[in-house]
C-alpha atoms as a PDB file:
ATOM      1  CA  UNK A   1     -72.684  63.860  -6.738  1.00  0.00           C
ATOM      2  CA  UNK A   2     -75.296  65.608  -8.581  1.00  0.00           C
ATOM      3  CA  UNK A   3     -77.214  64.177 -11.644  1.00  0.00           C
ATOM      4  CA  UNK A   4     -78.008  61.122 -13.210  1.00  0.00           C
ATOM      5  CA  UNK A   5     -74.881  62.239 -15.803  1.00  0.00           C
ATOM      6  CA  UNK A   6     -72.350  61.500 -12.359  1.00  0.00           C
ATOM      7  CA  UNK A   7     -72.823  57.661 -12.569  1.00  0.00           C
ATOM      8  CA  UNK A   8     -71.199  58.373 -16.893  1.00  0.00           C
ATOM      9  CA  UNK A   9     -68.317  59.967 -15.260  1.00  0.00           C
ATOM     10  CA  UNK A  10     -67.805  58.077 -12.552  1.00  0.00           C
ATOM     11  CA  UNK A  11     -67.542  55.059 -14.767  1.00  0.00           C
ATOM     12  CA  UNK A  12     -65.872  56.404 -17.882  1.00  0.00           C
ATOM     13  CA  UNK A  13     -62.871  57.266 -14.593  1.00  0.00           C
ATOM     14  CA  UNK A  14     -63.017  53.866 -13.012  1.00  0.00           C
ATOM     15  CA  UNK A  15     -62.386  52.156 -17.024  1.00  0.00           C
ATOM     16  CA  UNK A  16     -59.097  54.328 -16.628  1.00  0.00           C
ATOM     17  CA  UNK A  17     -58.251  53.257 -13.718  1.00  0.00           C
ATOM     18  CA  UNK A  18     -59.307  55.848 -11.046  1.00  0.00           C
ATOM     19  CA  UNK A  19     -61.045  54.534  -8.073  1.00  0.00           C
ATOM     20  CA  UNK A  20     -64.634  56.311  -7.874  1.00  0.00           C
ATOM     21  CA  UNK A  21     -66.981  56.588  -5.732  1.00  0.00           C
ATOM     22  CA  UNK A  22     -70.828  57.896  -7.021  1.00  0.00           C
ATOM     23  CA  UNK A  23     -73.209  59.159  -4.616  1.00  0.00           C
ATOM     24  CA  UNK A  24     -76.662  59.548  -4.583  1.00  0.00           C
ATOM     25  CA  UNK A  25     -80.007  59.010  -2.951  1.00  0.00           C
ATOM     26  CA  UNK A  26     -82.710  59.525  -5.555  1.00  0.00           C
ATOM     27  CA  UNK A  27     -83.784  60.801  -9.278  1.00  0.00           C
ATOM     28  CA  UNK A  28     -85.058  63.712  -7.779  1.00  0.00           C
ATOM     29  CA  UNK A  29     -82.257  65.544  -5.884  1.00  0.00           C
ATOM     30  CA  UNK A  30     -80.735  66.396  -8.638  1.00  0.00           C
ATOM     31  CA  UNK A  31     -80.888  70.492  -8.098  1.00  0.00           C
ATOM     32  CA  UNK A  32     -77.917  72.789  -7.015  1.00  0.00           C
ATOM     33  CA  UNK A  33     -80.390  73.677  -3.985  1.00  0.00           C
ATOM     34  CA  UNK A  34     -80.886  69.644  -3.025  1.00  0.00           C
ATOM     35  CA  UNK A  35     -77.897  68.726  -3.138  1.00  0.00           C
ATOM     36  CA  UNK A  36     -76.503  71.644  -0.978  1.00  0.00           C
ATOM     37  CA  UNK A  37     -79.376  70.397   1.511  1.00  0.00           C
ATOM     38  CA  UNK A  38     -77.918  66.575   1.222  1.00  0.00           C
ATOM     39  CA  UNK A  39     -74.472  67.315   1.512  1.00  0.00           C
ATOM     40  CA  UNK A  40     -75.350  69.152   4.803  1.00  0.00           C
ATOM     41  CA  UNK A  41     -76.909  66.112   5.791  1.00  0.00           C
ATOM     42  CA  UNK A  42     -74.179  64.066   4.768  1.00  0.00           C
ATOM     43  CA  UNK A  43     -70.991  66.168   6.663  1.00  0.00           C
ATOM     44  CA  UNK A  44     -72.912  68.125   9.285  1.00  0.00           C
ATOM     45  CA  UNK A  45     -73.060  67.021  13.383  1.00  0.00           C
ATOM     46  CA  UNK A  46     -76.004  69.534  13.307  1.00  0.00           C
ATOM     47  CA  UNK A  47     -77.720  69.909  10.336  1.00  0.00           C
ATOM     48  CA  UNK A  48     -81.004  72.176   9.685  1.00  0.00           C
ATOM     49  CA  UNK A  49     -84.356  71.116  10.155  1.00  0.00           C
ATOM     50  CA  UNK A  50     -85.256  71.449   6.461  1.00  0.00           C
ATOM     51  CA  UNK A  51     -81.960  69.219   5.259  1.00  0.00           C
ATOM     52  CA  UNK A  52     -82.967  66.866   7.832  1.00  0.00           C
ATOM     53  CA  UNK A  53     -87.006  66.861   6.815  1.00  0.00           C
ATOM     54  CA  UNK A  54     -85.790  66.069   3.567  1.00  0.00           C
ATOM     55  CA  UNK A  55     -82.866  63.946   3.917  1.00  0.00           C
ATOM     56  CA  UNK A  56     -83.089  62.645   7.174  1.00  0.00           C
ATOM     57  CA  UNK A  57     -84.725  59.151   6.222  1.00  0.00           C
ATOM     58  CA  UNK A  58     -82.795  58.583   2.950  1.00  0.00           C
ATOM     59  CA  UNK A  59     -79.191  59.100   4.641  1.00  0.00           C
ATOM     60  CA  UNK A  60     -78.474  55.622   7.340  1.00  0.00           C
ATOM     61  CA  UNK A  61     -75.806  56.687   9.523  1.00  0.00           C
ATOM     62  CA  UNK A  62     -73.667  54.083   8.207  1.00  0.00           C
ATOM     63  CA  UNK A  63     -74.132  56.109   4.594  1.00  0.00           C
ATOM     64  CA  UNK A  64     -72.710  59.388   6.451  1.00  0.00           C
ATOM     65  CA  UNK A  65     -69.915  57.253   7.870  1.00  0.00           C
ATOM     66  CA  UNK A  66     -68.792  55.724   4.559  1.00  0.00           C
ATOM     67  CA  UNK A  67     -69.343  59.075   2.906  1.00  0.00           C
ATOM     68  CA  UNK A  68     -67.256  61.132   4.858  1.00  0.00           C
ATOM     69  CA  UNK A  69     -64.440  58.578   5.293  1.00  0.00           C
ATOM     70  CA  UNK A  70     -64.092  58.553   1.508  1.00  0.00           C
ATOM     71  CA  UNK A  71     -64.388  62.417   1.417  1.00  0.00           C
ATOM     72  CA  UNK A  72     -61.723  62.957   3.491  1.00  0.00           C
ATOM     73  CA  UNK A  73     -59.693  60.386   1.202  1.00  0.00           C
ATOM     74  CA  UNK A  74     -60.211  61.997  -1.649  1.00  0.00           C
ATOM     75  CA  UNK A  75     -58.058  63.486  -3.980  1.00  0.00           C
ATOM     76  CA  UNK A  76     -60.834  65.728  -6.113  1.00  0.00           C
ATOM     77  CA  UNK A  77     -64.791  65.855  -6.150  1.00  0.00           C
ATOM     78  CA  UNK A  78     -66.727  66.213  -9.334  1.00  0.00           C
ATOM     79  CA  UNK A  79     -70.349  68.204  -9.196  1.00  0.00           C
ATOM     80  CA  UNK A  80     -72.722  67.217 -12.029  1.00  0.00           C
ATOM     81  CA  UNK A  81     -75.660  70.098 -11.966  1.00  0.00           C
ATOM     82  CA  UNK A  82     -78.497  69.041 -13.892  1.00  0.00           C
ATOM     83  CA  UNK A  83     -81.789  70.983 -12.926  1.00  0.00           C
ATOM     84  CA  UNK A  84     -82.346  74.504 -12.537  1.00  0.00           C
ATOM     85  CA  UNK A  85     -85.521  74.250 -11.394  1.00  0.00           C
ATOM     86  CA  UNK A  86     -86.850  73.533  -7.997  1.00  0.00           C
ATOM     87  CA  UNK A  87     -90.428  73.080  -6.086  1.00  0.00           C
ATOM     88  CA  UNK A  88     -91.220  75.330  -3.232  1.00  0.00           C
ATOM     89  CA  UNK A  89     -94.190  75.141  -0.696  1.00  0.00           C
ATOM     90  CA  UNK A  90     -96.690  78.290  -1.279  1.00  0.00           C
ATOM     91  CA  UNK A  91     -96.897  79.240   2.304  1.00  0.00           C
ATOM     92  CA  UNK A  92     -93.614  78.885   3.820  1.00  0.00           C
ATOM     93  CA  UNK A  93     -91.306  79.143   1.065  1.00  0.00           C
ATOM     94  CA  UNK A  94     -89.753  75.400   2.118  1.00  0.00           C
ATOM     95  CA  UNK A  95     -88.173  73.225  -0.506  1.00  0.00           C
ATOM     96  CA  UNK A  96     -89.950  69.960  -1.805  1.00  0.00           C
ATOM     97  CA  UNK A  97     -88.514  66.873  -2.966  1.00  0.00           C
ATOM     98  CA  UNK A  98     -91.590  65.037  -3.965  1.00  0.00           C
ATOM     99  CA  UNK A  99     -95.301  67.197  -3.871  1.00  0.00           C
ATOM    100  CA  UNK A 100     -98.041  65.211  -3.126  1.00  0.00           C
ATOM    101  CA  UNK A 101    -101.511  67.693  -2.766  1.00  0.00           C
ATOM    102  CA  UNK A 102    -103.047  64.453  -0.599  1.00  0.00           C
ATOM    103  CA  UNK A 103    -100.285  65.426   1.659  1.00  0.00           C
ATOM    104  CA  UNK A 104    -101.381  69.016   1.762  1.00  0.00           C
ATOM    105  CA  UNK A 105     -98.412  70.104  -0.557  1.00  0.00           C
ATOM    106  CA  UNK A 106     -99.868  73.487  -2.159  1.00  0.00           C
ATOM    107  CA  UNK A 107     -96.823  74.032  -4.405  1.00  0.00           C
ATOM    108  CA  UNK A 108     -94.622  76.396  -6.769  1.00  0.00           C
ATOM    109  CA  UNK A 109     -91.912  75.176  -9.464  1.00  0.00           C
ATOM    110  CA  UNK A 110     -89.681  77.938 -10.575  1.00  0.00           C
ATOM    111  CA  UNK A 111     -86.744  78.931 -12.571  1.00  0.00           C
ATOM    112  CA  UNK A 112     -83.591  79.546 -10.051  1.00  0.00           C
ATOM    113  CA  UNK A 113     -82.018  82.835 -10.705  1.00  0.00           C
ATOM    114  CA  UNK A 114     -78.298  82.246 -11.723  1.00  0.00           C
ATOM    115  CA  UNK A 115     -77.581  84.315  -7.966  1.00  0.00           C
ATOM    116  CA  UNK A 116     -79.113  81.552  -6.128  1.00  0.00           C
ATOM    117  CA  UNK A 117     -77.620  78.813  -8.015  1.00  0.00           C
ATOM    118  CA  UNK A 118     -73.886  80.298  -7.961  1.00  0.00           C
ATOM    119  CA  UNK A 119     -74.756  80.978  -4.029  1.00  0.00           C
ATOM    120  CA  UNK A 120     -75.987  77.354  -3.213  1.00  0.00           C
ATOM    121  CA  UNK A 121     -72.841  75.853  -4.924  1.00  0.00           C
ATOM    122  CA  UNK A 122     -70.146  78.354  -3.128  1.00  0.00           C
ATOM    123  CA  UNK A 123     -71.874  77.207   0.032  1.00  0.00           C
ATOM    124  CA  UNK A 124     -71.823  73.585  -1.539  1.00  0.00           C
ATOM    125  CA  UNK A 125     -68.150  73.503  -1.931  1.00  0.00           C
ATOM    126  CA  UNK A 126     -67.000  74.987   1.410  1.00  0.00           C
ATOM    127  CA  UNK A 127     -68.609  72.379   3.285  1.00  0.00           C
ATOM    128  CA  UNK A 128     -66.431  70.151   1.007  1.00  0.00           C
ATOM    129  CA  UNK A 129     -63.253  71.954   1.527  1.00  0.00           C
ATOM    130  CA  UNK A 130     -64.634  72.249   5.516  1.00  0.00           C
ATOM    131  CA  UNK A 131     -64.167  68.471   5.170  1.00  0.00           C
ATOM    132  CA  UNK A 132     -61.182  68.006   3.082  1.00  0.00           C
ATOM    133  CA  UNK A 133     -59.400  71.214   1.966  1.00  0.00           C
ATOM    134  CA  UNK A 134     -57.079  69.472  -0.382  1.00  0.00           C
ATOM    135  CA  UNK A 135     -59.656  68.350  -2.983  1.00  0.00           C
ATOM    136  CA  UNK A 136     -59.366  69.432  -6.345  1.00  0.00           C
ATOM    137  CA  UNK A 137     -63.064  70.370  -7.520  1.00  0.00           C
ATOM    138  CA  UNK A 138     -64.652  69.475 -10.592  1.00  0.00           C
ATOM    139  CA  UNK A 139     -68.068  71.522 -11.761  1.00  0.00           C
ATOM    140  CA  UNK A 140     -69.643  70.454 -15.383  1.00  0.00           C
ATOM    141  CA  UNK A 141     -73.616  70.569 -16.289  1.00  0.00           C
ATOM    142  CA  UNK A 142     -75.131  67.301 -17.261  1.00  0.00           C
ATOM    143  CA  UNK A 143     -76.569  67.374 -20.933  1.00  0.00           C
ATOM    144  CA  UNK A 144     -79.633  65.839 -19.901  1.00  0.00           C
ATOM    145  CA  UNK A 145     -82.997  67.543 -20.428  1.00  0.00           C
ATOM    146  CA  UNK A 146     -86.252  67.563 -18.913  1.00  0.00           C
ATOM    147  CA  UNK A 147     -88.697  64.758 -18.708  1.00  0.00           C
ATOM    148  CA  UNK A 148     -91.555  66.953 -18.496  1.00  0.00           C
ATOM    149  CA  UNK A 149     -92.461  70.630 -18.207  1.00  0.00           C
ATOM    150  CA  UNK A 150     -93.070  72.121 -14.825  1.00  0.00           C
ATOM    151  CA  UNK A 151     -93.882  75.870 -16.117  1.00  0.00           C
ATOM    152  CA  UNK A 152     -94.773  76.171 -19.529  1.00  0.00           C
ATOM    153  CA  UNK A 153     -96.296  74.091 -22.354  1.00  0.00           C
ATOM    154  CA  UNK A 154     -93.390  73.175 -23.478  1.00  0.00           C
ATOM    155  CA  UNK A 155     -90.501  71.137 -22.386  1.00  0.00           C
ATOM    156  CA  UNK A 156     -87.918  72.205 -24.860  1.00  0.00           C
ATOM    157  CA  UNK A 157     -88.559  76.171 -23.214  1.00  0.00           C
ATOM    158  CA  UNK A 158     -88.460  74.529 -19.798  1.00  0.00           C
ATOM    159  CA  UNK A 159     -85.209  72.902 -20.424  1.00  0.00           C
ATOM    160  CA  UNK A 160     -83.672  75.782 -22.005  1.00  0.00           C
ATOM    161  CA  UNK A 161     -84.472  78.437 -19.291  1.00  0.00           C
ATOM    162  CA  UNK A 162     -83.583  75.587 -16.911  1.00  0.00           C
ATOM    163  CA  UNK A 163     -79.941  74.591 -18.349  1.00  0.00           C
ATOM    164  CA  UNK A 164     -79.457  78.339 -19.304  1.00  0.00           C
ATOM    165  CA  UNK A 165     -79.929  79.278 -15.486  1.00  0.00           C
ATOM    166  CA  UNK A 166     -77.362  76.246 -14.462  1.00  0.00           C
ATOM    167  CA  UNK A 167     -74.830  77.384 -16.820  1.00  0.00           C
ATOM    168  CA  UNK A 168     -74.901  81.033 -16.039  1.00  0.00           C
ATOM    169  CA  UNK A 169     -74.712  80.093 -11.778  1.00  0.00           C
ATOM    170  CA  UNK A 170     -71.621  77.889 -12.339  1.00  0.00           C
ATOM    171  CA  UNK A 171     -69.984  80.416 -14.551  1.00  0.00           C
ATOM    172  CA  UNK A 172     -70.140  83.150 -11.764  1.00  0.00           C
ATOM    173  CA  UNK A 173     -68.800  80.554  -9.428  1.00  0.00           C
ATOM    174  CA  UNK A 174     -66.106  79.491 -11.377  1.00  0.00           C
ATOM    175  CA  UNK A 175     -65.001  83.163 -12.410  1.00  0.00           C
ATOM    176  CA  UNK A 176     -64.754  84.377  -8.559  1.00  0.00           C
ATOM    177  CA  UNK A 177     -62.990  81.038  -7.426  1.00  0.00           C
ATOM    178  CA  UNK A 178     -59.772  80.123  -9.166  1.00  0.00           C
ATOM    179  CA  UNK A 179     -59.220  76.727  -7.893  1.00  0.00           C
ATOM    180  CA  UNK A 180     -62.549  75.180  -9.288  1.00  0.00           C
ATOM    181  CA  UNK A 181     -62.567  73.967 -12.660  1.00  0.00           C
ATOM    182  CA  UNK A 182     -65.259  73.738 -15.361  1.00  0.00           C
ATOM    183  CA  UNK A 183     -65.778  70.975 -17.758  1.00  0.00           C
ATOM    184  CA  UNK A 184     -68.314  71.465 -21.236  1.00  0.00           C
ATOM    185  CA  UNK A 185     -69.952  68.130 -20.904  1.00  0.00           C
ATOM    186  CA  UNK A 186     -73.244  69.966 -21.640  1.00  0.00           C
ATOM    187  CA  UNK A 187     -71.844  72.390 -24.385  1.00  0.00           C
ATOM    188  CA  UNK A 188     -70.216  69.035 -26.046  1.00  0.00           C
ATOM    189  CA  UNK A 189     -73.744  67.675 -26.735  1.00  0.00           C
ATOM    190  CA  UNK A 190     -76.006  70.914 -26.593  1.00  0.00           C
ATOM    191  CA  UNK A 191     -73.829  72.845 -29.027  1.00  0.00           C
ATOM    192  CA  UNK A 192     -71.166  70.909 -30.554  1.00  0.00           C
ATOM    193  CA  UNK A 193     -73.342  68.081 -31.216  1.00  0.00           C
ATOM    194  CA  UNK A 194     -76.035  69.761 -33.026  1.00  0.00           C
ATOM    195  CA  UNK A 195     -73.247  70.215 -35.946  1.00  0.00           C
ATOM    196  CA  UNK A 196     -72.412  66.261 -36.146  1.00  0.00           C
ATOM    197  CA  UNK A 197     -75.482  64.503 -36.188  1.00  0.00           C
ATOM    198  CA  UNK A 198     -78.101  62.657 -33.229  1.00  0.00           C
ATOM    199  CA  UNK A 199     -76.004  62.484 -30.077  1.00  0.00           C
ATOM    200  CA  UNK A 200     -79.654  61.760 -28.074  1.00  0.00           C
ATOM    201  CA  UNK A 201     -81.353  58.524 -28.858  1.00  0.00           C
ATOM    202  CA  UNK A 202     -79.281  56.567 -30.901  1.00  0.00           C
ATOM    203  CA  UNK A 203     -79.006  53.389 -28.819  1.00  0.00           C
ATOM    204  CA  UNK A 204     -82.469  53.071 -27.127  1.00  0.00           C
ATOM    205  CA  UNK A 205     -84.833  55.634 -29.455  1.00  0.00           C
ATOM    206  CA  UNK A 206     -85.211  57.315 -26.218  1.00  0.00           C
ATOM    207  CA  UNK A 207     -84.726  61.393 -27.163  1.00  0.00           C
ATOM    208  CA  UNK A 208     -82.913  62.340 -23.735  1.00  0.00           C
ATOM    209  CA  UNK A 209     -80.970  59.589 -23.460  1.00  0.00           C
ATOM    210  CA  UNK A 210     -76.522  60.434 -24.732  1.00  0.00           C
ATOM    211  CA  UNK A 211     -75.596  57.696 -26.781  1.00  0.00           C
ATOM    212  CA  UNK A 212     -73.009  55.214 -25.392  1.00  0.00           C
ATOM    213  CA  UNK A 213     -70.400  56.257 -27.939  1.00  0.00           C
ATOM    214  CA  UNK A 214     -70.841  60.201 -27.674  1.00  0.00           C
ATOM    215  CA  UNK A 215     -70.411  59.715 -23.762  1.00  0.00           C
ATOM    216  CA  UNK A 216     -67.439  57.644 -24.351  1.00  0.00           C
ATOM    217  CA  UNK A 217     -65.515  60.418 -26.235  1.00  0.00           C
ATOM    218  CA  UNK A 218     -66.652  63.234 -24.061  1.00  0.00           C
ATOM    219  CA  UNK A 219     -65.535  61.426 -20.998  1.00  0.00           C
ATOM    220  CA  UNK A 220     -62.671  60.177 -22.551  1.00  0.00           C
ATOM    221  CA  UNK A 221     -61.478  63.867 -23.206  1.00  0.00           C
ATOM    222  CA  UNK A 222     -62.723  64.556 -19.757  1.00  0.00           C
ATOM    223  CA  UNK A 223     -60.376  62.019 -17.801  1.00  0.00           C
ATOM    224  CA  UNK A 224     -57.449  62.649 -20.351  1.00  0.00           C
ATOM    225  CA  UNK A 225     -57.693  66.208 -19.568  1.00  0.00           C
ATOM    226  CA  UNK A 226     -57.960  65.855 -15.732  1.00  0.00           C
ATOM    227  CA  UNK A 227     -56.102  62.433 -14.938  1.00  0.00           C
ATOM    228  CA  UNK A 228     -53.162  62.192 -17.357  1.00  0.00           C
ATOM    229  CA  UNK A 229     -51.151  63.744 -14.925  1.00  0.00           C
ATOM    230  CA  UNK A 230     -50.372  62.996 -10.856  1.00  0.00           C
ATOM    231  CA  UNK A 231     -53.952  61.396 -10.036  1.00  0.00           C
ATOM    232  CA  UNK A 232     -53.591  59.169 -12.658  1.00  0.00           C
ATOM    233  CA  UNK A 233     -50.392  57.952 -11.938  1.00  0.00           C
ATOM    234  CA  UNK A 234     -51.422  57.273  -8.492  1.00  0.00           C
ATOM    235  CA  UNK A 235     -54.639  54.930  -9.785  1.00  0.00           C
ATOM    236  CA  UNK A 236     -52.081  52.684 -11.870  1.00  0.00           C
ATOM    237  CA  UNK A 237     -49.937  52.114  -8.952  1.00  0.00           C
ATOM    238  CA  UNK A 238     -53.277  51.229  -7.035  1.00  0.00           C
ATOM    239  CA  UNK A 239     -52.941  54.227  -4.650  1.00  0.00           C
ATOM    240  CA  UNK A 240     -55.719  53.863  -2.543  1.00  0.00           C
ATOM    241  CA  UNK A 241     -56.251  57.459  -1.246  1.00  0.00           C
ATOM    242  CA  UNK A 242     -56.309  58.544  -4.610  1.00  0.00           C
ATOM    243  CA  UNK A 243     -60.343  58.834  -4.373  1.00  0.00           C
ATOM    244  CA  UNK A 244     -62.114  60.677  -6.808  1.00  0.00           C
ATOM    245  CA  UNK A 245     -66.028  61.540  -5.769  1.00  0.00           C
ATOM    246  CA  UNK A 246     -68.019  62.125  -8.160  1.00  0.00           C
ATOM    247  CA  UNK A 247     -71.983  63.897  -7.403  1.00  0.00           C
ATOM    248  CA  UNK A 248     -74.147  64.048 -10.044  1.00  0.00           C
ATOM    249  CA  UNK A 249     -77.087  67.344  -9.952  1.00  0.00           C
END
């Protein structure tokens, strides 16, 4: 689950042979602070009013059923973060999907603070592990940018203070909790990639878009480095519990 970048994992896995499963309901909940909303939706018999508000008509019952059987299947989960930013109503504080002022939406995009980010996905994972305490947890930051601005004038700040804020959240997480691992997907492109050349744009002229063959060899190295071992094993002798999720932020 997570971002757009999930769906590039979750098929660079399945070309290896791991059976994946990529879940998501919309471009937009793609936050650390959505998604911990829609996975409460997802696994919870009681969920909160806000999670429901926001989730409640995207997520069919028969969506929570398939979701959680596969959960519980699973042998690991993969989290793709991909916006530090999120939209907040002015008066109550509430989180919004999709602002609309002809709906009466008087609104507030800000920068997450690394605390809140690093909070939402501790909370994100027990209700994983509440589900299935076996998985083996995957975190990485999708390379991605920004469509648009949301604070500034420019789009290139916004990103920046927006992937600098995700980074910074999954690095406390994944300092104070052992058994998650971290995957560079975003420093592959954002850092390494500004040494070799265009890795944005290549295949489509479109200047947020990966290319096809960067993706290819990060997520190559990804599953070689994760799925060499056990889990891969189990997908070549067509193990069927051996269920990787994958959400993309």
């Amino acid at each position: 689950m997570g971002s757009c970048f999930a769906k590039n994992i979750a098929e660079a896995l399945g070309k290896r042979g791991v059976q994946t499963h990529a879940y998501r309901v919309h471009e937009e909940a793609n936050s650390p602070l959505l998604n911990e909303l829609l996975l409460e939706c997802l696994v919870s018999k009681n969920p909160s009013a806000q999670a429901t508000d926001l989730f409640e008509k995207e997520v069919t019952a028969s969506a929570r059923e398939l979701f959680l059987k596969d959960l519980r299947n699973a042998a690991g989960f993969i989290l793709t973060v991909g916006v530090g930013i999120s939209c907040f109503e002015s008066a109550s504080g509430r989180l919004v999907i999709r602002p609309n002022p002809r709906e009466g939406h008087d609104c507030t995009w800000r920068v997450l603070r690394p605390r809140e980010i690093s909070d939402s996905i501790r909370r994100f994972v027990a209700m994983l592990r509440g589900v299935n305490p076996k998985l083996q947890i995957v975190v990485t930051v999708s390379p991605v940018p920004l469509f648009r601005s949301f604070r500034t004038p420019s789009a290139l700040v916004e990103d920046c203070l927006s992937k600098s804020a995700l980074r910074l959240g999954v690095q406390k997480v994944i300092e104070q909790d052992a058994a998650i691992a971290y995957w560079p997907t975003f420093e592959f492109f954002r850092w390494f990639g500004s040494h070799i050349g265009p890795v944005f744009g290549v295949d489509d002229n479109l200047p947020r878009h990966p290319n096809r063959e960067h993706v290819q060899v990060a997520l190559d190295a990804f599953a070689r480095h994760f799925f060499e071992g056990s889990l891969q094993e189990a997908a070549e002798t067509n193990n069927a519990n051996e269920t990787i999720l994958v959400s993309d932020d």
